[in-house]
Protein backbone atom coordinates (compact mmCIF):
# COMPACT_ATOMS: atom_id res chain seq x y z
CA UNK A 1 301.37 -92.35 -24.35
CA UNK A 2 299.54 -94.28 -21.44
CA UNK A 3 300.21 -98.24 -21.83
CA UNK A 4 296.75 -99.29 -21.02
CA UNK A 5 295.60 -102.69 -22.18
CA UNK A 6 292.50 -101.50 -23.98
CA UNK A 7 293.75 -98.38 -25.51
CA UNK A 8 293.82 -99.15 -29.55
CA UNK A 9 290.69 -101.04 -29.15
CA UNK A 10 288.82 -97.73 -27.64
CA UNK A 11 290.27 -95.31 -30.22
CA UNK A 12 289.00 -98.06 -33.07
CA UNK A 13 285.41 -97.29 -31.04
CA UNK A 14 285.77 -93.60 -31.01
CA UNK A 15 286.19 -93.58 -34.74
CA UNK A 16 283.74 -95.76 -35.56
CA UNK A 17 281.14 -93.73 -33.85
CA UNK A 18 282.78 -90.72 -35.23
CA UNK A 19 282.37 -91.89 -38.66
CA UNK A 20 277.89 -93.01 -37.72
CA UNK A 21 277.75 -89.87 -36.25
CA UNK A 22 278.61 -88.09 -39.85
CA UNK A 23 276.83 -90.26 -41.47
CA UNK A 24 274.12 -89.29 -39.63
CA UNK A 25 274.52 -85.77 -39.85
CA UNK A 26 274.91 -86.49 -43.57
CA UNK A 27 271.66 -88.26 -44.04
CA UNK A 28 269.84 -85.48 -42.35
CA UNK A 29 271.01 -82.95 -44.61
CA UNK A 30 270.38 -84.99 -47.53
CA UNK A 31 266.15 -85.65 -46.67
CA UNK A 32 265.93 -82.11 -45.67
CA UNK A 33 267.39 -80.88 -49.21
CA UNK A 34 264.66 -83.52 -50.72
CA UNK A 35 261.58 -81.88 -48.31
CA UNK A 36 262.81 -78.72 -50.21
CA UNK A 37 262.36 -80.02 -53.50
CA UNK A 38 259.23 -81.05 -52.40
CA UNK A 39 257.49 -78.17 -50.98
CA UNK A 40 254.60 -76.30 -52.81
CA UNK A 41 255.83 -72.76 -54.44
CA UNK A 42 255.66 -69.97 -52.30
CA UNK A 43 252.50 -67.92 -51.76
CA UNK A 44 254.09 -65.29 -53.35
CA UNK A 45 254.37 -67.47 -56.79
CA UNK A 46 250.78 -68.35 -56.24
CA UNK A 47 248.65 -65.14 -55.83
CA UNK A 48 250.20 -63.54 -59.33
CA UNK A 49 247.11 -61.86 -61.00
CA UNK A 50 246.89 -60.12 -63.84
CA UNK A 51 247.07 -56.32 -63.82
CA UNK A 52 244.68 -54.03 -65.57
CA UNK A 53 244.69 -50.54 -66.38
CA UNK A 54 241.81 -47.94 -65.30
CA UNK A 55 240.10 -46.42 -68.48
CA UNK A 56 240.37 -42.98 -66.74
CA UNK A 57 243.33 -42.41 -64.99
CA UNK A 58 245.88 -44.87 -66.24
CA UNK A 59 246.69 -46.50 -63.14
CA UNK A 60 247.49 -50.01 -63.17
CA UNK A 61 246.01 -52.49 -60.35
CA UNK A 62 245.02 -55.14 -59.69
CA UNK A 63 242.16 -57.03 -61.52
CA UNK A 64 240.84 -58.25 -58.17
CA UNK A 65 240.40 -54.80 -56.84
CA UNK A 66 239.39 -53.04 -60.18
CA UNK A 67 235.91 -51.81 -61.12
CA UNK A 68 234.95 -53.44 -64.78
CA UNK A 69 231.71 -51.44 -65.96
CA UNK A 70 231.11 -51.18 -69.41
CA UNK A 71 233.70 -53.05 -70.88
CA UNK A 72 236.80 -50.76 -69.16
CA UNK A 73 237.89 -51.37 -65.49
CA UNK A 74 238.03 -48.30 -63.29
CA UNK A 75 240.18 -47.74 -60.10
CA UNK A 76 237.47 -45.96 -58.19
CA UNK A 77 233.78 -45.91 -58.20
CA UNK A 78 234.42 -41.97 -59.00
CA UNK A 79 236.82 -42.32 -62.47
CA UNK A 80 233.59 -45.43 -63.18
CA UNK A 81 231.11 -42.32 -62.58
CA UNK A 82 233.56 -40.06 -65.19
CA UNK A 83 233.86 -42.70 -67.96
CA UNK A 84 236.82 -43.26 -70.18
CA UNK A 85 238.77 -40.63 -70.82
């Protein structure tokens, strides 16, 4: 090992910034696991809508995009024009 004067005191430095810098690192990951608890549900969760099935056909879709005439939804203005089957 080198004999230098200042030598234990610099290693005593080295860890102690070692041991800020993992704190720091520590800290960081700690706030970002919080933002994630945080964070509104997905978009995904959001838009669920309830599905409904066309009085003709059968086909489930959508209430958003369904036809309701008549008390049944329809999938197409065409199965609205046929009626329930």
């Amino acid at each position: 090992m080198l004999s230098c004067p200042g030598f234990p005191e610099r290693r005593a430095v080295i860890k102690i910034l070692l041991l800020i810098a993992i704190g720091f690192v520590v800290w960081g990951v700690l706030r970002a696991y919080q933002r994630s608890l945080s964070k509104p549900p997905s978009s995904r969760e959001r838009d669920v809508e309830d599905m409904v099935k066309c009085a003709h056909c059968g086909v489930n879709l959508p209430r958003s995009e369904a036809i309701y005439s008549g008390g049944n939804f329809f999938c197409t203005p065409e199965h609205q024009r046929l009626g329930r089957k």
